[in-house]
C-alpha atoms as a PDB file:
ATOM      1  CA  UNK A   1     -29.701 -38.042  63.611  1.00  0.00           C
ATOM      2  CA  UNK A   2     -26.028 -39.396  62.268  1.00  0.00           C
ATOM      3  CA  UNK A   3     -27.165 -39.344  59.239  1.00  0.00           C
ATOM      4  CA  UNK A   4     -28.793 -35.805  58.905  1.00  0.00           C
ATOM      5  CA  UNK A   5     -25.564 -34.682  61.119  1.00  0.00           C
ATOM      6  CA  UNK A   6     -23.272 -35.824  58.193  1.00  0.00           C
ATOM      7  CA  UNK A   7     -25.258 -34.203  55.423  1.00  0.00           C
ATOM      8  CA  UNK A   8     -25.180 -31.002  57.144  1.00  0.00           C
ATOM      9  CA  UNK A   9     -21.258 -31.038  57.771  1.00  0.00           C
ATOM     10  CA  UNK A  10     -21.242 -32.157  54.100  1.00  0.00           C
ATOM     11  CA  UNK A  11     -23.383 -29.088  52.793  1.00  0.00           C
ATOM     12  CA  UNK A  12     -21.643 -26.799  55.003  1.00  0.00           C
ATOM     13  CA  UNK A  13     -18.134 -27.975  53.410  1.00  0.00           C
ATOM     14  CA  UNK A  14     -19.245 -27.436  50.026  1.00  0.00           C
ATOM     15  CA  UNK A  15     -20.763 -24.169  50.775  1.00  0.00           C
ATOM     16  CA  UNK A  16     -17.722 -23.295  52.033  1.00  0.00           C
ATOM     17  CA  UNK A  17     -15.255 -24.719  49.260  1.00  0.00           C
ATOM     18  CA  UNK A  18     -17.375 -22.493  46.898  1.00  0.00           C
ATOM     19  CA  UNK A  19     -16.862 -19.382  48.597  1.00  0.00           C
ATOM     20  CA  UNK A  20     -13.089 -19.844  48.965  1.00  0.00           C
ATOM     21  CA  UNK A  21     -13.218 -20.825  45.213  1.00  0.00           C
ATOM     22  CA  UNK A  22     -15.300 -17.318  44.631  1.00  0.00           C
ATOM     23  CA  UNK A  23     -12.720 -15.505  46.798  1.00  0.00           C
ATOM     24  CA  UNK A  24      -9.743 -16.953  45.400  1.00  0.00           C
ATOM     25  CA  UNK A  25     -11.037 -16.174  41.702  1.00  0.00           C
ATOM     26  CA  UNK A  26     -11.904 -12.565  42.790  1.00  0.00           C
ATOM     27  CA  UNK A  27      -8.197 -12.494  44.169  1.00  0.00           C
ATOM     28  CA  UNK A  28      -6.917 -13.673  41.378  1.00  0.00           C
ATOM     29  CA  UNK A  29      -8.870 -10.526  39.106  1.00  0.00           C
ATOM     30  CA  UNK A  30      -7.677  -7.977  41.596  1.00  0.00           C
ATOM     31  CA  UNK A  31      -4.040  -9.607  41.354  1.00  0.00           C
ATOM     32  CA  UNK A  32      -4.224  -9.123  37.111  1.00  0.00           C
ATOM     33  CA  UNK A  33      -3.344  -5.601  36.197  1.00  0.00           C
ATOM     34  CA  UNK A  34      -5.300  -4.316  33.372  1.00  0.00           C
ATOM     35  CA  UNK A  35      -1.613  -2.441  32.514  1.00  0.00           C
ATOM     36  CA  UNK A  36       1.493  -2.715  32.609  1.00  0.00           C
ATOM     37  CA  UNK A  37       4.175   0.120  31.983  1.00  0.00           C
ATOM     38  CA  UNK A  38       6.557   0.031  28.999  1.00  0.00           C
ATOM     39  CA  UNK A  39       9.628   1.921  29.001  1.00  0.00           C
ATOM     40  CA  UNK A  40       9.978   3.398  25.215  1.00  0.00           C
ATOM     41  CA  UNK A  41      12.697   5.463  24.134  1.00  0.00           C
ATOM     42  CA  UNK A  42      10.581   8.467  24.880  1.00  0.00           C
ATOM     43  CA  UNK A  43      10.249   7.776  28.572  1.00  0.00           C
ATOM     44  CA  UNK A  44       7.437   5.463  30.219  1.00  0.00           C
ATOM     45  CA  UNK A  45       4.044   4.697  28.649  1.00  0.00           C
ATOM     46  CA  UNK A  46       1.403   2.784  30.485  1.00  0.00           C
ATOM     47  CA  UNK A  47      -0.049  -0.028  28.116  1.00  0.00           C
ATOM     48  CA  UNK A  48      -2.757  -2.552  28.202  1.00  0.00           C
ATOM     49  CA  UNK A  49      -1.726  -5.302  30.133  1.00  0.00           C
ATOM     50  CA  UNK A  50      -3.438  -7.671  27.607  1.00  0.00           C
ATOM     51  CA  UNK A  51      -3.660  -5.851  24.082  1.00  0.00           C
ATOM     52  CA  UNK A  52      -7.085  -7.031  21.739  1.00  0.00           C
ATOM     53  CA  UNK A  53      -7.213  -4.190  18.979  1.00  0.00           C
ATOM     54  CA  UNK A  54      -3.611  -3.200  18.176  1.00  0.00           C
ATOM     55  CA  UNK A  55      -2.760  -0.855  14.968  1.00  0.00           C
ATOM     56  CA  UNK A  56       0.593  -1.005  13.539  1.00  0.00           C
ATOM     57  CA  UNK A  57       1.501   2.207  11.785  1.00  0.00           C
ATOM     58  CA  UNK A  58       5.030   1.119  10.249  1.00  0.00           C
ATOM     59  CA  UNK A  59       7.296  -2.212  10.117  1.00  0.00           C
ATOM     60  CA  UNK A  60       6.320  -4.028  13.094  1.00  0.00           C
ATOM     61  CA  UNK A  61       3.164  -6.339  11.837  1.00  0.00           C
ATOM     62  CA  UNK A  62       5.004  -9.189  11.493  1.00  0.00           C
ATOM     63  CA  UNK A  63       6.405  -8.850  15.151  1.00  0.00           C
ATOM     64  CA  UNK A  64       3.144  -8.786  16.479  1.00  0.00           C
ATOM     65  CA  UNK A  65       1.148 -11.841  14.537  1.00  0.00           C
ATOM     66  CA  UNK A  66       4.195 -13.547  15.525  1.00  0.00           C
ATOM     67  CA  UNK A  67       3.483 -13.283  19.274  1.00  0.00           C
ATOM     68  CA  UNK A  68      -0.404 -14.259  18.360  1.00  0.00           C
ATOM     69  CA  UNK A  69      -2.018 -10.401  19.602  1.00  0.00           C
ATOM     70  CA  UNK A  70      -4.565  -9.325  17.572  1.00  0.00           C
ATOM     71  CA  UNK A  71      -4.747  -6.577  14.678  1.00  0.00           C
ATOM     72  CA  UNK A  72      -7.319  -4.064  14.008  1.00  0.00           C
ATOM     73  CA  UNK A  73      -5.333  -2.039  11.483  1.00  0.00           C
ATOM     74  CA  UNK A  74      -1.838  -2.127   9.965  1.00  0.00           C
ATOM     75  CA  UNK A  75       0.517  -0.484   7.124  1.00  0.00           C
ATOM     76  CA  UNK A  76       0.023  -0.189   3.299  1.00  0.00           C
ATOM     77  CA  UNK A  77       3.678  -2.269   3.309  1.00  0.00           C
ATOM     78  CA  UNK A  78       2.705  -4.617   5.996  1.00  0.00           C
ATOM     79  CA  UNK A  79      -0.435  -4.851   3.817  1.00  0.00           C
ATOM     80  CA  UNK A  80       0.919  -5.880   0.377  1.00  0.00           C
ATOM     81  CA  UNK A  81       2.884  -8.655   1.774  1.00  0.00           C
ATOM     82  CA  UNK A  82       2.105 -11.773   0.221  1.00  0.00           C
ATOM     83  CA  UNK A  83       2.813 -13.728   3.146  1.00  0.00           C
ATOM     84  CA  UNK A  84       1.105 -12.024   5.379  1.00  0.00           C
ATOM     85  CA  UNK A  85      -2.048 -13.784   4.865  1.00  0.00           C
ATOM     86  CA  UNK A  86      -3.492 -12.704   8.383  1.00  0.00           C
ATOM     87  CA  UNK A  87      -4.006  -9.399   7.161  1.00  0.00           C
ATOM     88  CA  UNK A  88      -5.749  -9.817   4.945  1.00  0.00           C
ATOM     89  CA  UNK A  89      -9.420  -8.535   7.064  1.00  0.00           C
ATOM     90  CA  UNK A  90      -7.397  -5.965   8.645  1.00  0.00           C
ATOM     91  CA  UNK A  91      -7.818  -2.451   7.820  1.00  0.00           C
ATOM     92  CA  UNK A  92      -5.017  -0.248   6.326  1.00  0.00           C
ATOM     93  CA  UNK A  93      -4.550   2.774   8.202  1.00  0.00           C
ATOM     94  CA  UNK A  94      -1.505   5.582   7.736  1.00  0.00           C
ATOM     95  CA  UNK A  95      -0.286   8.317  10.643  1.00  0.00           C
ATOM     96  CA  UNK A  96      -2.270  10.780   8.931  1.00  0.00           C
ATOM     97  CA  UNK A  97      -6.303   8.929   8.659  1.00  0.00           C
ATOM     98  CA  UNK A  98      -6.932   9.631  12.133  1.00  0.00           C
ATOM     99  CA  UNK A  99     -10.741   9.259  11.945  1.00  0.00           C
ATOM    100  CA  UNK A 100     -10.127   6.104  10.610  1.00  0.00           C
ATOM    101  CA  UNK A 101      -7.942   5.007  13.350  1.00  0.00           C
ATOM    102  CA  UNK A 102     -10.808   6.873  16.167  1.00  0.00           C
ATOM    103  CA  UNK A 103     -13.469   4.156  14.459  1.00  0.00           C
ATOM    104  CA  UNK A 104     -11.296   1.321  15.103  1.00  0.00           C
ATOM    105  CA  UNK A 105     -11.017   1.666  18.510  1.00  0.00           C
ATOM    106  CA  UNK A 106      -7.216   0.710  18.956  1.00  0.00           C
ATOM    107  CA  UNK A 107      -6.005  -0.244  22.946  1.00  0.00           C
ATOM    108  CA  UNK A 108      -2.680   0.321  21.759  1.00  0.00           C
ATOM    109  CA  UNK A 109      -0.653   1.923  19.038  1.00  0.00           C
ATOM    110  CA  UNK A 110       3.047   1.181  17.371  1.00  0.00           C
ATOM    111  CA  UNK A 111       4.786   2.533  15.159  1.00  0.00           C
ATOM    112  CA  UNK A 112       8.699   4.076  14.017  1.00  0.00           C
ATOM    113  CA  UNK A 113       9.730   7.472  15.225  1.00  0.00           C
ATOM    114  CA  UNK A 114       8.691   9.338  12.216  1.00  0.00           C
ATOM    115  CA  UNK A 115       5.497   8.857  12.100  1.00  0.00           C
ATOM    116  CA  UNK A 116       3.144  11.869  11.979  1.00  0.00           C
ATOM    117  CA  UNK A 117       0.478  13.078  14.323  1.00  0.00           C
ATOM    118  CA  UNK A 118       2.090  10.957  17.437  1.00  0.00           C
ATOM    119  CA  UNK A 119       0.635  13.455  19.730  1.00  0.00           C
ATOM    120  CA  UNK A 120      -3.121  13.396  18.452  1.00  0.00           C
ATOM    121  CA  UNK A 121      -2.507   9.326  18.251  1.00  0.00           C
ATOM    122  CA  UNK A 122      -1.512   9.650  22.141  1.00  0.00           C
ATOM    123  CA  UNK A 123      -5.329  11.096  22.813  1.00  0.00           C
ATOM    124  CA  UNK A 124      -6.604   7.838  20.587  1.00  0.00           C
ATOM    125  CA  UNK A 125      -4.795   5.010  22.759  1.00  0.00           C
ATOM    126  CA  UNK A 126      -0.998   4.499  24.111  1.00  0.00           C
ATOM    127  CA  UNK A 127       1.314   5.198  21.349  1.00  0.00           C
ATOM    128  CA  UNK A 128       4.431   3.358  21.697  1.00  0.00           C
ATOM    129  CA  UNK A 129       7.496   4.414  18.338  1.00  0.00           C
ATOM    130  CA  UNK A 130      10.864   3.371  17.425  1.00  0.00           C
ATOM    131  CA  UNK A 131      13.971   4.496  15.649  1.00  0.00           C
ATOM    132  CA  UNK A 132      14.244   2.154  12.943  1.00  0.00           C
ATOM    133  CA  UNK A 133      17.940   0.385  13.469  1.00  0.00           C
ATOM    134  CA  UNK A 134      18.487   2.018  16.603  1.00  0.00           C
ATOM    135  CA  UNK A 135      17.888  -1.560  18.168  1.00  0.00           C
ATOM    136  CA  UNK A 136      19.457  -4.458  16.782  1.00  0.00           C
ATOM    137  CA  UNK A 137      16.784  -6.646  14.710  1.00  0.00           C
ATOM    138  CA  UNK A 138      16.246  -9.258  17.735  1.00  0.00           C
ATOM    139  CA  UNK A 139      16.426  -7.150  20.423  1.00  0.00           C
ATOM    140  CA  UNK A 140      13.530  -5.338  18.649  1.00  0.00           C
ATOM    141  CA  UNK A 141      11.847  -7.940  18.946  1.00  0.00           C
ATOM    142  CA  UNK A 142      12.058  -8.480  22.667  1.00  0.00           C
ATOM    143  CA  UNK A 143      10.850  -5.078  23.211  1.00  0.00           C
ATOM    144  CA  UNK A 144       8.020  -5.851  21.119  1.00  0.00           C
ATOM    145  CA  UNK A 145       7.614  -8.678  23.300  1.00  0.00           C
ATOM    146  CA  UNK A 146       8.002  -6.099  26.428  1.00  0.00           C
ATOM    147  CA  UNK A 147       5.359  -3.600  25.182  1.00  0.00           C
ATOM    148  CA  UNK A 148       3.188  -6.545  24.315  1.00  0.00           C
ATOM    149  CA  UNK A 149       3.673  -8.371  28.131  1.00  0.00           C
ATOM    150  CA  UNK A 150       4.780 -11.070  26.150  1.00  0.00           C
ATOM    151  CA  UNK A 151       8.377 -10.955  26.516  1.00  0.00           C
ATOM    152  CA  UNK A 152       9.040 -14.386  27.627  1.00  0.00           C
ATOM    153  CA  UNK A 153       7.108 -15.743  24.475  1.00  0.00           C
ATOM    154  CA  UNK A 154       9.913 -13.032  22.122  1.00  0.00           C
ATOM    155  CA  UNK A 155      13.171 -14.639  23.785  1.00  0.00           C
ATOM    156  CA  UNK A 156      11.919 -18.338  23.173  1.00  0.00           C
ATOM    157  CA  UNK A 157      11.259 -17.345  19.212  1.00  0.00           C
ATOM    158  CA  UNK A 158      14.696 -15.224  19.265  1.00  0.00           C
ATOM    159  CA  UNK A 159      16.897 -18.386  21.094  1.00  0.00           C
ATOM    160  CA  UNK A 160      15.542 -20.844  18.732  1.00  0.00           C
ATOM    161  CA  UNK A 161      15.995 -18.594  15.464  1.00  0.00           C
ATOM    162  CA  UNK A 162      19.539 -17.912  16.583  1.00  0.00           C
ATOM    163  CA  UNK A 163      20.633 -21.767  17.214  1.00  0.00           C
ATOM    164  CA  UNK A 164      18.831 -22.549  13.727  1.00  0.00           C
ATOM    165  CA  UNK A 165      20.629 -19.910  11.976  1.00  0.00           C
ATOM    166  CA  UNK A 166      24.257 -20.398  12.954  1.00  0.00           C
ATOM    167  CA  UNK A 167      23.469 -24.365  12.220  1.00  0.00           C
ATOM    168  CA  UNK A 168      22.315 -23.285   8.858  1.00  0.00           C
ATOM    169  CA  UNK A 169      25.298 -20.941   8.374  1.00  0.00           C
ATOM    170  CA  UNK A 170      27.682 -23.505   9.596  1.00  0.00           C
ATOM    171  CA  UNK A 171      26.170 -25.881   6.339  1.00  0.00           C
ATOM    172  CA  UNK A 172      26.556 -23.068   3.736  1.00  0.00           C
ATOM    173  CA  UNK A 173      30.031 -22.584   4.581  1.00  0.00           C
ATOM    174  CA  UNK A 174      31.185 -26.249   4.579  1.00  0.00           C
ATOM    175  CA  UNK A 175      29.694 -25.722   1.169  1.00  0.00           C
ATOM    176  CA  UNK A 176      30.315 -22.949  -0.314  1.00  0.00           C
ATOM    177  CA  UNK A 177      33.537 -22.006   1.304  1.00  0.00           C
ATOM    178  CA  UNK A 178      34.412 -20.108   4.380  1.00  0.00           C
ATOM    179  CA  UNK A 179      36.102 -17.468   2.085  1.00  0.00           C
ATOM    180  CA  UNK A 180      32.756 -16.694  -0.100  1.00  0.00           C
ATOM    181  CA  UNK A 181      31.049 -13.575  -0.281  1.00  0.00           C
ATOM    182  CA  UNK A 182      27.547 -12.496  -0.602  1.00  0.00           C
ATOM    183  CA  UNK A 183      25.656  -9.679  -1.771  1.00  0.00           C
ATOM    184  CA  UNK A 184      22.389  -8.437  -1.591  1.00  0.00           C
ATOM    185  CA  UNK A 185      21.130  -6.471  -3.952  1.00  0.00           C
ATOM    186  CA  UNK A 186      17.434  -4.605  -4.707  1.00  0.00           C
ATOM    187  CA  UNK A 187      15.753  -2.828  -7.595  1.00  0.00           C
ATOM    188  CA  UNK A 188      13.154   0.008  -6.872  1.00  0.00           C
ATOM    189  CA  UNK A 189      11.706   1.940  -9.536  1.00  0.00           C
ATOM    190  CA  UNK A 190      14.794   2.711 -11.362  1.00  0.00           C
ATOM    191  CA  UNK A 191      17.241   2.777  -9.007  1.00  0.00           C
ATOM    192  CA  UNK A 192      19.793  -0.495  -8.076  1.00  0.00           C
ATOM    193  CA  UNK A 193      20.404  -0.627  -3.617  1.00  0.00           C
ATOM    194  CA  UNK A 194      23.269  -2.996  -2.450  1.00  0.00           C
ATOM    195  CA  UNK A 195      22.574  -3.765   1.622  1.00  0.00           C
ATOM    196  CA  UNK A 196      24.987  -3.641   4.588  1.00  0.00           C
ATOM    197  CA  UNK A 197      23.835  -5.931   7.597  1.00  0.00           C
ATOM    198  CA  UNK A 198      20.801  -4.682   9.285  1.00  0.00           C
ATOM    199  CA  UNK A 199      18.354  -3.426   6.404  1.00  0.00           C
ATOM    200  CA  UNK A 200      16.555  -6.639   6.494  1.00  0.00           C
ATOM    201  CA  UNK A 201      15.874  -8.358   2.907  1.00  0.00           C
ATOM    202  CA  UNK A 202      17.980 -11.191   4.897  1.00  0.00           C
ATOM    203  CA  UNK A 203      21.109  -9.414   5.424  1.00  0.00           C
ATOM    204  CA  UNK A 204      20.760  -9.820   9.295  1.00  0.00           C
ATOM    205  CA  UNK A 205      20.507 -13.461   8.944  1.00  0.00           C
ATOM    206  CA  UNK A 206      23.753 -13.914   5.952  1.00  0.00           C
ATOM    207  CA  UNK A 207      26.167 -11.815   7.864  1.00  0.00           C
ATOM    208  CA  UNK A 208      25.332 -11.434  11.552  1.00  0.00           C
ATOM    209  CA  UNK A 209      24.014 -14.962  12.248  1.00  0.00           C
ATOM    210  CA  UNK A 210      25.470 -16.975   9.677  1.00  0.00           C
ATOM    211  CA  UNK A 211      28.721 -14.750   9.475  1.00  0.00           C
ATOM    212  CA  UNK A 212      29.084 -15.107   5.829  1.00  0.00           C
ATOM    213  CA  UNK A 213      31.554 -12.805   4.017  1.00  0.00           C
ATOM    214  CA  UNK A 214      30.314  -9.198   2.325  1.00  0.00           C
ATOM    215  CA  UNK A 215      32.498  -7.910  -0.604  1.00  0.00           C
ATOM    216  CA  UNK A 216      34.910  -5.021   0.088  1.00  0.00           C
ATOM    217  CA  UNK A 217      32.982  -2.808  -1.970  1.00  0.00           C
ATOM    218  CA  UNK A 218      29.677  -3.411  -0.210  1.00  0.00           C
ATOM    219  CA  UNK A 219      31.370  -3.262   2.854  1.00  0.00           C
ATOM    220  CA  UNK A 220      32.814   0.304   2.117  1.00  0.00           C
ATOM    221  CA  UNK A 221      29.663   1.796   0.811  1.00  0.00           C
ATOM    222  CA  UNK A 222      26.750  -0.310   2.310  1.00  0.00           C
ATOM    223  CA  UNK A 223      27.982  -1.210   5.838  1.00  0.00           C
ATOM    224  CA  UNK A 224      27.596   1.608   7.519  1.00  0.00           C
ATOM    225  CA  UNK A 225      24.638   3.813   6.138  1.00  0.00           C
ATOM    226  CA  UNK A 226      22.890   0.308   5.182  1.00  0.00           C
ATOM    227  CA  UNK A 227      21.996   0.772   2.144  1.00  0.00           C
ATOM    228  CA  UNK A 228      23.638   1.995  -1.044  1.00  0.00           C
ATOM    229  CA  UNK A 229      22.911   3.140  -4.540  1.00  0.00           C
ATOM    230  CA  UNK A 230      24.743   1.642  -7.361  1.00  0.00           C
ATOM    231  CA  UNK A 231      24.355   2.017 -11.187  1.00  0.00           C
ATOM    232  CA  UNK A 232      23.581  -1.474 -13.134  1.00  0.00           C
ATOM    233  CA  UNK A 233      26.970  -0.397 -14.798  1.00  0.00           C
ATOM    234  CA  UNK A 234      29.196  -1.192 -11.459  1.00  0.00           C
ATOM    235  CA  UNK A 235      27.163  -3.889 -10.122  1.00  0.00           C
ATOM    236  CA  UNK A 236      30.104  -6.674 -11.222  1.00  0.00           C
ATOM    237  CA  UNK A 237      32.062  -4.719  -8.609  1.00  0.00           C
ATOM    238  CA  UNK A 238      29.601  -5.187  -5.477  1.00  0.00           C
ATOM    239  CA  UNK A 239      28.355  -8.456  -6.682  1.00  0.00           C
ATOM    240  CA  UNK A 240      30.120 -11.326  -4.791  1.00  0.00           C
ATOM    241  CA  UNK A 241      30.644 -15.391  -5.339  1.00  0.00           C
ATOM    242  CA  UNK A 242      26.511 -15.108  -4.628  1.00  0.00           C
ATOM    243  CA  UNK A 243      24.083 -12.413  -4.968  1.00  0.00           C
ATOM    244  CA  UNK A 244      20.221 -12.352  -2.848  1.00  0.00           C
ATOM    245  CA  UNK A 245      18.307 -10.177  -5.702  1.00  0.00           C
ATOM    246  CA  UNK A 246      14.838  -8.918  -3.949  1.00  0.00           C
ATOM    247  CA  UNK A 247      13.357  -8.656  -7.057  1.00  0.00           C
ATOM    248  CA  UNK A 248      10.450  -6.237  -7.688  1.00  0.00           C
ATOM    249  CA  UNK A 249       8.395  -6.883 -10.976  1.00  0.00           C
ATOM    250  CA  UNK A 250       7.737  -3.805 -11.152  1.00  0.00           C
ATOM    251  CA  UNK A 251      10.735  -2.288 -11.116  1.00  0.00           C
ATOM    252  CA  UNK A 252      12.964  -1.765 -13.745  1.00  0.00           C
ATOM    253  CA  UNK A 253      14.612  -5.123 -14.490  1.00  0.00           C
ATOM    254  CA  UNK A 254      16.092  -4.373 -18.272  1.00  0.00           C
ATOM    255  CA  UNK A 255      19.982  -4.428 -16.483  1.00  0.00           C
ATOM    256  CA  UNK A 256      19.249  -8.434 -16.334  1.00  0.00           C
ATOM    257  CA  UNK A 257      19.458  -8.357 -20.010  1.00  0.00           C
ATOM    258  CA  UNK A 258      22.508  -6.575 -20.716  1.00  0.00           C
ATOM    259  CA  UNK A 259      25.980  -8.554 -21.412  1.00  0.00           C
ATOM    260  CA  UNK A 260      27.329  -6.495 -18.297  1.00  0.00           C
ATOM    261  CA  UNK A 261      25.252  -8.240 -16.207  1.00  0.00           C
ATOM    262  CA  UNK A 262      25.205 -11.676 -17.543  1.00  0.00           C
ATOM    263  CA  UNK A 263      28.813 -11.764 -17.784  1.00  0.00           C
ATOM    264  CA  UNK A 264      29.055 -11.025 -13.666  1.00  0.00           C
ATOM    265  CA  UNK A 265      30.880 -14.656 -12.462  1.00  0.00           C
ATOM    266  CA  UNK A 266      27.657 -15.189  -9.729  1.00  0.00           C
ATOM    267  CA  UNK A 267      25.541 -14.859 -12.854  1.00  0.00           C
ATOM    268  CA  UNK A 268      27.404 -17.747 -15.502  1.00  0.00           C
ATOM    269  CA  UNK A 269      27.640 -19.727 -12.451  1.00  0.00           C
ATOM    270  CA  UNK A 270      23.811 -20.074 -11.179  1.00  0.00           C
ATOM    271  CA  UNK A 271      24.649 -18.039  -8.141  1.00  0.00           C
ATOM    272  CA  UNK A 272      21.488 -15.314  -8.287  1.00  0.00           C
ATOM    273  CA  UNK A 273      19.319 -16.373  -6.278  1.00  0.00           C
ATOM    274  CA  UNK A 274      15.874 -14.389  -6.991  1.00  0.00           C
ATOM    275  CA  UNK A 275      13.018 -13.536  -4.451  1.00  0.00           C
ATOM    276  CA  UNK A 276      10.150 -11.104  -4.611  1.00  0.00           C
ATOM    277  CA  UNK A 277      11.015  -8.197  -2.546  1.00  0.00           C
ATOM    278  CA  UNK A 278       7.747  -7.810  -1.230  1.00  0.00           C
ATOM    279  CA  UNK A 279       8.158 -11.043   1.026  1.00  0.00           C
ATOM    280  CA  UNK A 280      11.852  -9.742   1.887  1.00  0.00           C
ATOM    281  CA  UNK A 281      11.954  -6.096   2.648  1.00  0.00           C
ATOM    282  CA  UNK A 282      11.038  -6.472   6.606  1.00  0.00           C
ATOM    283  CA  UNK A 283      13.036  -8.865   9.561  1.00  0.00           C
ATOM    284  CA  UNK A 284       9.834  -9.609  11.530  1.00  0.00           C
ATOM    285  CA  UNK A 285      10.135 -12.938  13.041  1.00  0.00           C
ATOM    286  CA  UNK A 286       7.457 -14.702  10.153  1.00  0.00           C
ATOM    287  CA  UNK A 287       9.987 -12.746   7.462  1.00  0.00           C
ATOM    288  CA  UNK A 288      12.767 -13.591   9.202  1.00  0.00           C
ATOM    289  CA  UNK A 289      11.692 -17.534   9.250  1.00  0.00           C
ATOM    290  CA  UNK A 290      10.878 -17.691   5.610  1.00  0.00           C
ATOM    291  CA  UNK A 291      14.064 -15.876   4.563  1.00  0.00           C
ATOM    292  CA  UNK A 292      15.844 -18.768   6.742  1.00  0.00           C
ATOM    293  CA  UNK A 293      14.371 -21.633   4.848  1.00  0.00           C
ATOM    294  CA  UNK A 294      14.803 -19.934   1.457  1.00  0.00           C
ATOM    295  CA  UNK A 295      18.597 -19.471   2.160  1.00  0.00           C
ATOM    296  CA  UNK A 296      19.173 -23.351   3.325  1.00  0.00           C
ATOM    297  CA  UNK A 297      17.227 -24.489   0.137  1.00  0.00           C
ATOM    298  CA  UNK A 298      18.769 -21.965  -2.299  1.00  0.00           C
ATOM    299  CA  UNK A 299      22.717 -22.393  -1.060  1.00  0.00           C
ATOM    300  CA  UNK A 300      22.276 -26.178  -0.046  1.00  0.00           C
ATOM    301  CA  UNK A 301      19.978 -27.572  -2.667  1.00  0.00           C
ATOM    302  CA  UNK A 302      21.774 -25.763  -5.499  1.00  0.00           C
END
């Protein structure tokens, strides 16, 4: 009789661990919201708590392989990046293929401002759009993080990419000089672009992290629209002690080969450093950590 008494308080202790287990996990379902609500510039959007077939529209690709959510269809330009490996099974979509985007079944849509259709796209799945520039290139970021419940994740990336930039900056300067400038320059088809600070191709990095000098001139023309068209003919003016060319094959490249260019100080010295544009055009975090590690080896193993 002990013995059966025991097994019985033993069974019935089990029994019941199992259904406070069950309960608890049940709980713990009920507790999990299946969304979350995102406030986007255009007022509040409800979005999956937990994202699995995302399509990225415009610019922000990188942003979200970075925070490890899945892709179901992205950009031509996110597309053609060489580094962006990932993408490679992912289909390319555009604002205006909207059957294509119905078949792939999105939970959740992003994209910049200008996009077309955003009001069909709303019927498809939760649309989410930004101004391009009207948030600074980190804080982007974290509201990437924010729309993707991952903003924790974001800020750790964005703390640890700004103490290992301005350590990296603080090494180019001993080296170069604290009085150096840099430009950065870009050919497309046949026009010539000098960059201000936050058009990506690294300029975020050179002058708001590092806080490496701009020339006048690209500080007069570039700094405040961003961008700026130059002819090859002036270039000597906007070019400073070191120019960042995003290069694109492509593009017309014939002003390398005149004696205007080659006489340009940054050019007799070694001081051009070349990159393909395609890998440089965005400031996604995986751009963003690639431009970093080009700049260290290009100014500090020179």
């Amino acid at each position: 009789m002990p013995f059966l008494l025991m097994l019985v308080l033993v069974l019935s202790a089990c029994g019941g661990g199992e259904t406070t287990e069950k309960k608890s996990s049940d709980e713990k379902k009920e507790d999990t919201p299946e969304t979350i609500t995102y406030q986007s510039e255009n007022g509040a959007v409800e979005v999956p708590a937990n994202p699995e077939r995302v399509i990225v529209l415009s610019s922000f690709a990188g942003n979200v392989m970075a925070l490890d959510v899945n892709m179901v269809g992205v950009d031509a330009w996110s597309k053609m990046n060489p580094r962006f490996d990932e993408l490679m099974d992912v289909e390319e979509v555009t604002d205006e293929n909207l059957e294509k985007i119905i078949e792939l079944n999105p939970d959740l849509i992003i994209g910049l401002s200008n996009i077309k259709n955003v009001d069909k796209l709303k019927e498809i799945a939760p649309t989410v759009t930004f101004t391009y520039g009207k948030l600074g290139y980190l804080e982007q970021h974290l509201e990437i993080g924010k729309v993707l419940n991952k903003e924790k994740e974001a800020q750790e990336w964005i703390d640890n990419f700004k103490a290992d930039s301005k350590a990296a900056g603080e090494e180019i300067k001993a080296k170069i000089g604290a009085d150096a400038t840099v430009s950065v320059i870009e050919n497309f088809d046949k026009e010539l672009y000098v960059f201000g600070d936050n058009w990506a191709r690294g300029t975020e990095i050179l002058y708001q992290e590092m806080g490496l000098n701009m020339p006048e001139k690209v500080k007069e023309a570039a700094l405040e629209p961003g961008y700026y068209a130059i002819s090859p003919e002036v270039l000597s003016e906007y070019a400073g002690d070191y120019v960042v060319f995003s290069k694109n094959a492509e593009g017309d490249t014939s002003f390398q080969q005149t004696e205007t260019y080659k006489n340009i100080p940054a050019v007799k010295n070694n001081r051009v450093f070349e990159v393909n544009a395609k890998e440089f055009y965005f400031n996604d975090p995986l751009t963003l950590e690639y431009q970093l590690e080009f700049f260290k080896k290009s100014f500090l193993e020179q």
